[in-house]
Protein backbone atom coordinates (compact mmCIF):
# COMPACT_ATOMS: atom_id res chain seq x y z
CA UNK A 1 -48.71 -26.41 228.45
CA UNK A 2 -45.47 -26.93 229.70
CA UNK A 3 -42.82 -28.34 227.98
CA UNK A 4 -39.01 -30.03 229.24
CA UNK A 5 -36.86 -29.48 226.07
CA UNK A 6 -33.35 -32.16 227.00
CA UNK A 7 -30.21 -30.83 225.71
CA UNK A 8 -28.21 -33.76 224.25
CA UNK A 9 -24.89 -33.83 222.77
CA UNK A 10 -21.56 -35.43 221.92
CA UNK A 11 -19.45 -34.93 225.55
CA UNK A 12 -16.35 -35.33 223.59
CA UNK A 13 -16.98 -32.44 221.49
CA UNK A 14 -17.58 -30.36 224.91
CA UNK A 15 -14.40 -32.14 226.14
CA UNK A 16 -11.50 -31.03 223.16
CA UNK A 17 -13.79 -27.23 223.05
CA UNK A 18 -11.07 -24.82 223.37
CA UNK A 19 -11.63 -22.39 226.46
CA UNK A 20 -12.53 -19.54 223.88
CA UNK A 21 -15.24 -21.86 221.95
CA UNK A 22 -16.68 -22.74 225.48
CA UNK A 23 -16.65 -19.05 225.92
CA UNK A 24 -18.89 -18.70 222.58
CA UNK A 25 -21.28 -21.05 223.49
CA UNK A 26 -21.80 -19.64 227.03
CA UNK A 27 -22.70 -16.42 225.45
CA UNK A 28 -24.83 -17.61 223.22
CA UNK A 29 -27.15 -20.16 225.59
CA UNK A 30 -27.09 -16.77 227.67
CA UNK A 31 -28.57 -14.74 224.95
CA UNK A 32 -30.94 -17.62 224.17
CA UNK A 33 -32.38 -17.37 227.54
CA UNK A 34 -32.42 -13.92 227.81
CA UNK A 35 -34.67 -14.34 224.77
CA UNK A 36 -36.93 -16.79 226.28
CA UNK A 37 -37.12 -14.61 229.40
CA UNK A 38 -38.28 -11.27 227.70
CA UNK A 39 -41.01 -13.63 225.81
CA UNK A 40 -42.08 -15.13 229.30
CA UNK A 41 -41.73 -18.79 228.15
CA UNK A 42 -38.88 -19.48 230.12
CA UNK A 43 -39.36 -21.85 233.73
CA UNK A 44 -36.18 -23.03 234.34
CA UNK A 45 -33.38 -24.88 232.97
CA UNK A 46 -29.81 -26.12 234.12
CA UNK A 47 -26.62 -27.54 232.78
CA UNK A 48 -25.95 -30.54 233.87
CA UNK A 49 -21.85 -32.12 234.64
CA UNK A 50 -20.67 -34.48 232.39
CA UNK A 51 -21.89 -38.25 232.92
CA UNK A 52 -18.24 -38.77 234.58
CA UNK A 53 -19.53 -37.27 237.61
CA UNK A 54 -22.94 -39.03 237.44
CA UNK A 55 -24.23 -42.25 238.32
CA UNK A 56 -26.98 -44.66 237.03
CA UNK A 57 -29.20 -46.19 239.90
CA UNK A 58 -31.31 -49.01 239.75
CA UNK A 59 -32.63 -51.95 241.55
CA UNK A 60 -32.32 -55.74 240.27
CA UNK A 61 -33.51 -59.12 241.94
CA UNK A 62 -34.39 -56.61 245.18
CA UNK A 63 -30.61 -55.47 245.33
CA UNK A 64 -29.44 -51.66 244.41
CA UNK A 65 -27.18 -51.36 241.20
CA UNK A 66 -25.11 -48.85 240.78
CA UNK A 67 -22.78 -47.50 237.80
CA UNK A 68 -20.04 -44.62 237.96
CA UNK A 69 -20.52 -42.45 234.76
CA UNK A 70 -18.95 -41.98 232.41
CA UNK A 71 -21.87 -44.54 230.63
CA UNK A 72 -20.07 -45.34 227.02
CA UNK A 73 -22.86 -43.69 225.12
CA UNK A 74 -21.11 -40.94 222.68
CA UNK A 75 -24.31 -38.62 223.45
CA UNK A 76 -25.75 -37.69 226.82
CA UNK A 77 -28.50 -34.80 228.54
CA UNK A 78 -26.27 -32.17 229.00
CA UNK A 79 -29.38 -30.00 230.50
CA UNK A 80 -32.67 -29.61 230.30
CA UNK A 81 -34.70 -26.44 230.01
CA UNK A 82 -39.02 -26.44 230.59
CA UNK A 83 -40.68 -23.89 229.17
CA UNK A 84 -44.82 -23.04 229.12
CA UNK A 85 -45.71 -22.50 225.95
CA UNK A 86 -49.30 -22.76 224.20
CA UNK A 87 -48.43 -26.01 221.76
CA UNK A 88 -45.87 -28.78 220.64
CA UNK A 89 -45.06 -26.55 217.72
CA UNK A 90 -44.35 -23.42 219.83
CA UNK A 91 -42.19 -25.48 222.56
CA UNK A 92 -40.15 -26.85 218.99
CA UNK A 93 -39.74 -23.32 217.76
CA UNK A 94 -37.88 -22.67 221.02
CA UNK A 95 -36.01 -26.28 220.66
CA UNK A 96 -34.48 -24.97 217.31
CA UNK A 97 -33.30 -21.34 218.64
CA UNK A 98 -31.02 -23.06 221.08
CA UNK A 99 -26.96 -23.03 220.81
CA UNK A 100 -27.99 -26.66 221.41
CA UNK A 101 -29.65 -27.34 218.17
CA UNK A 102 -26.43 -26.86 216.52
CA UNK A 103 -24.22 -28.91 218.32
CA UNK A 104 -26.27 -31.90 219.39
CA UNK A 105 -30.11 -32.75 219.44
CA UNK A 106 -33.11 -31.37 221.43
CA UNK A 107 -35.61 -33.34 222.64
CA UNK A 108 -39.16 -31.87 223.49
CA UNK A 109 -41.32 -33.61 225.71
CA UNK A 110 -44.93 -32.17 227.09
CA UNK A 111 -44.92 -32.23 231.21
CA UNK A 112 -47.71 -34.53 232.12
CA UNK A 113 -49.65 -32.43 234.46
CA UNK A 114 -51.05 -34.55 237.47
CA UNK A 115 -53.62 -33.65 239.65
């Protein structure tokens, strides 16, 4: 089964980091997937820019909406990471060895497989 594990956090906290703690938690998502690499769990993943770069699209009454990041919301997707992994347990085993974990939530979702 495949699973997208979301990467959410505080942006602030990212924000007032200090170059060296940014440098800490680099490392450490690197080891982190270097670990889900050698294990052959890992699919992909990226980090995404904060949601001051980002916009929110929609469409209303037939006309296209659309709002300039940053949103307001303290916590935002910072990246995402999917992963194939034989259960829901296994994929939150891998949710709770991320840098992530510690500094902001992981969600784990299963990949509806279509087709």
């Amino acid at each position: 089964m495949r699973y997208m594990i979301f990467v959410t956090s505080d942006e602030s906290l990212w924000a007032s980091a200090t170059p060296k703690q940014r440098e800490e938690i680099y490392g450490k998502y690197i080891q982190y997937t270097e670990e889900m690499r050698k294990a052959g769990v890992l699919l992909g993943g990226e980090s995404l820019q904060p949601t001051s770069k980002g916009a929110r699209v929609s469409i209303r009454n037939g006309e296209r909406v659309v709002v300039n990041g940053p949103f307001g919301e303290p916590t935002a997707i910072g990246g995402h990471v999917l992963i194939k992994v034989n259960s829901k347990e296994e994929a939150i085993e891998w949710a709770a060895k991320s840098p992530g974990a510690v500094y902001g939530t992981m969600e784990v979702r299963e990949v509806t497989e279509f087709g």
